[in-house]
N, C-alpha and C. Protein backbone atom coordinates (compact mmCIF):
# COMPACT_ATOMS: atom_id res chain seq x y z
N UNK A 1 -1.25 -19.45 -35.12
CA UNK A 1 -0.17 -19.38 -34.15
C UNK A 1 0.90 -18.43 -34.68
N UNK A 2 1.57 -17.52 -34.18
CA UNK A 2 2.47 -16.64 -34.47
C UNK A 2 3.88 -17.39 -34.22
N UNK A 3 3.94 -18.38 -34.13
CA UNK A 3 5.26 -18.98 -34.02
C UNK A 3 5.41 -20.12 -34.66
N UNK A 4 4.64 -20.46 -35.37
CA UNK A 4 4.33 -21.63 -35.96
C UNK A 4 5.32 -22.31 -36.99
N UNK A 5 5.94 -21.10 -37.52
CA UNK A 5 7.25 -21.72 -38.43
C UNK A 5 8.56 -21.84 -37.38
N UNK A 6 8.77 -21.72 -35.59
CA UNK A 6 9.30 -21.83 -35.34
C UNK A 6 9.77 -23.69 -35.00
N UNK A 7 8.61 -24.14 -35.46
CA UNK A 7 8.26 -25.88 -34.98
C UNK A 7 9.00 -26.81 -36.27
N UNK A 8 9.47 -25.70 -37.47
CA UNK A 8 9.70 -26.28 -38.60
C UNK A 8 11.63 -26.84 -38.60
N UNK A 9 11.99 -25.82 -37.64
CA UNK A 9 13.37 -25.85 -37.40
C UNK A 9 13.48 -26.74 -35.84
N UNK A 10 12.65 -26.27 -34.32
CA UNK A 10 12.59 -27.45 -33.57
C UNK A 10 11.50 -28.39 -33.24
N UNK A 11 11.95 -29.47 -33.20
CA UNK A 11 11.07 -30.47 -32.66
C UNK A 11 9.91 -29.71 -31.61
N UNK A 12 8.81 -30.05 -31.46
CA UNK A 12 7.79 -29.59 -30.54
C UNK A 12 8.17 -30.83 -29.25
N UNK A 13 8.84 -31.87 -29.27
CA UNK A 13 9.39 -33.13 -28.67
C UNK A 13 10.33 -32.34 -27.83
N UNK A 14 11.24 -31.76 -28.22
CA UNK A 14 12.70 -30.76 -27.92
C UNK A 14 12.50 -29.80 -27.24
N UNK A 15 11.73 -28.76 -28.09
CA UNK A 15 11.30 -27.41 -27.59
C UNK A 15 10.38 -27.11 -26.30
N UNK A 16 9.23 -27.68 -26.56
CA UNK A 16 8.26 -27.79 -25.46
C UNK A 16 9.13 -28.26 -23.88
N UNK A 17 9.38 -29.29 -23.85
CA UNK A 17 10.34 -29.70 -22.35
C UNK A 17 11.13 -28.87 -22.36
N UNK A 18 11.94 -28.24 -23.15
CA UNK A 18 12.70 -27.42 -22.91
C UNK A 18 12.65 -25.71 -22.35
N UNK A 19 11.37 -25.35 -23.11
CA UNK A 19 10.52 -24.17 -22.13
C UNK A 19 10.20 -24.58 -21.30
N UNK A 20 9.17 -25.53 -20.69
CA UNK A 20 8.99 -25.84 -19.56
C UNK A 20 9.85 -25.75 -18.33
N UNK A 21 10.81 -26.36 -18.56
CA UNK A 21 12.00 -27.02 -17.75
C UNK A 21 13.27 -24.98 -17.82
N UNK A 22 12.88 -24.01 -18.76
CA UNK A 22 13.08 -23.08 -18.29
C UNK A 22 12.04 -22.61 -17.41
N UNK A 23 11.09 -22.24 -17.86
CA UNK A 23 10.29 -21.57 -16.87
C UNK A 23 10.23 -22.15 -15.27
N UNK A 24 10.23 -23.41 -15.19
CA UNK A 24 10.40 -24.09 -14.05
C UNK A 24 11.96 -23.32 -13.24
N UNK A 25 13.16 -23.50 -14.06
CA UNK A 25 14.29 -23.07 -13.34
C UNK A 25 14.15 -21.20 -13.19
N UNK A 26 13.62 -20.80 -13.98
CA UNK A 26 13.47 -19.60 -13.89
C UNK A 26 12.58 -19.24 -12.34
N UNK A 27 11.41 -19.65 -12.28
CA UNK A 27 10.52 -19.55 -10.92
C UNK A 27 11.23 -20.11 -9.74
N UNK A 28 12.14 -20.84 -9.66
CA UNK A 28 12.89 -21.50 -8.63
C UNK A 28 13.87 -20.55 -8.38
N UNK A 29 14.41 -19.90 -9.47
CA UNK A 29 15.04 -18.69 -8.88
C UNK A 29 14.82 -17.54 -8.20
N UNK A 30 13.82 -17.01 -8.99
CA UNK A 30 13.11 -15.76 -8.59
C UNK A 30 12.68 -16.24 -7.01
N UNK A 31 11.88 -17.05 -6.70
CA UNK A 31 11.67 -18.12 -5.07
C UNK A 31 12.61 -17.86 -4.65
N UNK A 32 13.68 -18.07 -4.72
CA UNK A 32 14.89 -18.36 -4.09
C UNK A 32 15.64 -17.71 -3.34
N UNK A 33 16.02 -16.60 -4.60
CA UNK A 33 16.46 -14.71 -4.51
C UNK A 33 15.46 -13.92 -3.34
N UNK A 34 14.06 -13.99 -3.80
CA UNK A 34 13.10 -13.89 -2.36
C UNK A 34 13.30 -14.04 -1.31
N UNK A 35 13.39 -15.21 -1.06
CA UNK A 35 13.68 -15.96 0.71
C UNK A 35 15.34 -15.77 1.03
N UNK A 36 16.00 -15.42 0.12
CA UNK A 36 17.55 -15.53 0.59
C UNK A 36 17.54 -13.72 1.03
N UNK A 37 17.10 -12.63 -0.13
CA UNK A 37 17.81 -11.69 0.52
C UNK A 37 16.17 -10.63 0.82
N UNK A 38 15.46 -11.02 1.50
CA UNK A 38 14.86 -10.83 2.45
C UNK A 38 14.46 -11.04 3.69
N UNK A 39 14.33 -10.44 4.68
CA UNK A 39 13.51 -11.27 6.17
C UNK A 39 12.73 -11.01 6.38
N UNK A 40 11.53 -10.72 6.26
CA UNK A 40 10.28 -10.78 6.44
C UNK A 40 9.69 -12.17 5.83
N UNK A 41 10.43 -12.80 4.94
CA UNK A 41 9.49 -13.98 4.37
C UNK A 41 9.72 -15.19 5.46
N UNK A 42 10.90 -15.13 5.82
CA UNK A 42 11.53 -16.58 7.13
C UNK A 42 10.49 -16.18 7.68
N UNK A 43 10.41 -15.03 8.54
CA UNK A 43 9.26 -15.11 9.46
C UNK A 43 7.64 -15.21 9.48
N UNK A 44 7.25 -14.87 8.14
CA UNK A 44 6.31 -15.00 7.68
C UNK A 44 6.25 -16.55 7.50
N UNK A 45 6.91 -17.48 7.22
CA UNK A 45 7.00 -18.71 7.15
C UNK A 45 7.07 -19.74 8.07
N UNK A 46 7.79 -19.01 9.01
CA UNK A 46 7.36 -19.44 10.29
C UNK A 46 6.33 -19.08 11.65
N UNK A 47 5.38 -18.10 10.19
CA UNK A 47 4.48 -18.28 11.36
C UNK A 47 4.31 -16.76 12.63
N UNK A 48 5.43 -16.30 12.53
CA UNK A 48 5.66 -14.84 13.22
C UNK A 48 4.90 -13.52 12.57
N UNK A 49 3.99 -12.86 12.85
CA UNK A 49 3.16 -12.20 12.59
C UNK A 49 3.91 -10.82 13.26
N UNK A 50 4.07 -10.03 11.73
CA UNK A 50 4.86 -8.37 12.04
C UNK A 50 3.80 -8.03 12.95
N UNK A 51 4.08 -7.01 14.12
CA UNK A 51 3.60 -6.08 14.77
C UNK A 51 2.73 -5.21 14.22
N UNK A 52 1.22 -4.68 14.05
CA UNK A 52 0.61 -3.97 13.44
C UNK A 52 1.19 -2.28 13.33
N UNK A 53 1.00 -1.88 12.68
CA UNK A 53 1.28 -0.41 12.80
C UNK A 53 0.28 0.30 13.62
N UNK A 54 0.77 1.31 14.67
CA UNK A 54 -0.47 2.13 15.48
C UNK A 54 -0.66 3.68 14.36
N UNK A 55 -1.00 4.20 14.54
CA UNK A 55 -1.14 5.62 14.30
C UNK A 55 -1.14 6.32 15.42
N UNK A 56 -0.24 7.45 15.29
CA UNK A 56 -0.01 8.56 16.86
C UNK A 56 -0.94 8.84 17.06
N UNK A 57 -1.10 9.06 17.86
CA UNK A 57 -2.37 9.77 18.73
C UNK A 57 -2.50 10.96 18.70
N UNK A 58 -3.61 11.35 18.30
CA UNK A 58 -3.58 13.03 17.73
C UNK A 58 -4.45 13.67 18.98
N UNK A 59 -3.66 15.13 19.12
CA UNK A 59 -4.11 15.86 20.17
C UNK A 59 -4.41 16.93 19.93
């Protein structure tokens, strides 16, 4: 393990829940930031399907 003397200073009891419980708040953010300053996801969420793109019509 490349971190292995880091377990000597914290508890694996301490540390472990404590990454977890970041990565958890971390992904809840990034989620969050998503759906707040975009709109395409509300509607995608509810279900509203964007308009396909056509291509012009070539003559």
């Amino acid at each position: 393990m490349i971190y292995g003397k880091m377990w000597c200073v914290v508890k694996p009891s301490v540390g472990i829940p404590i990454f977890l419980s970041a990565v958890a708040i971390g992904s809840f953010c990034v989620h969050l930031a998503i759906t707040t300053n975009t709109t395409w996801v509300k509607d995608f969420l509810n279900g509203k399907a964007k308009p396909a793109a056509t291509a012009p019509a070539k003559s």
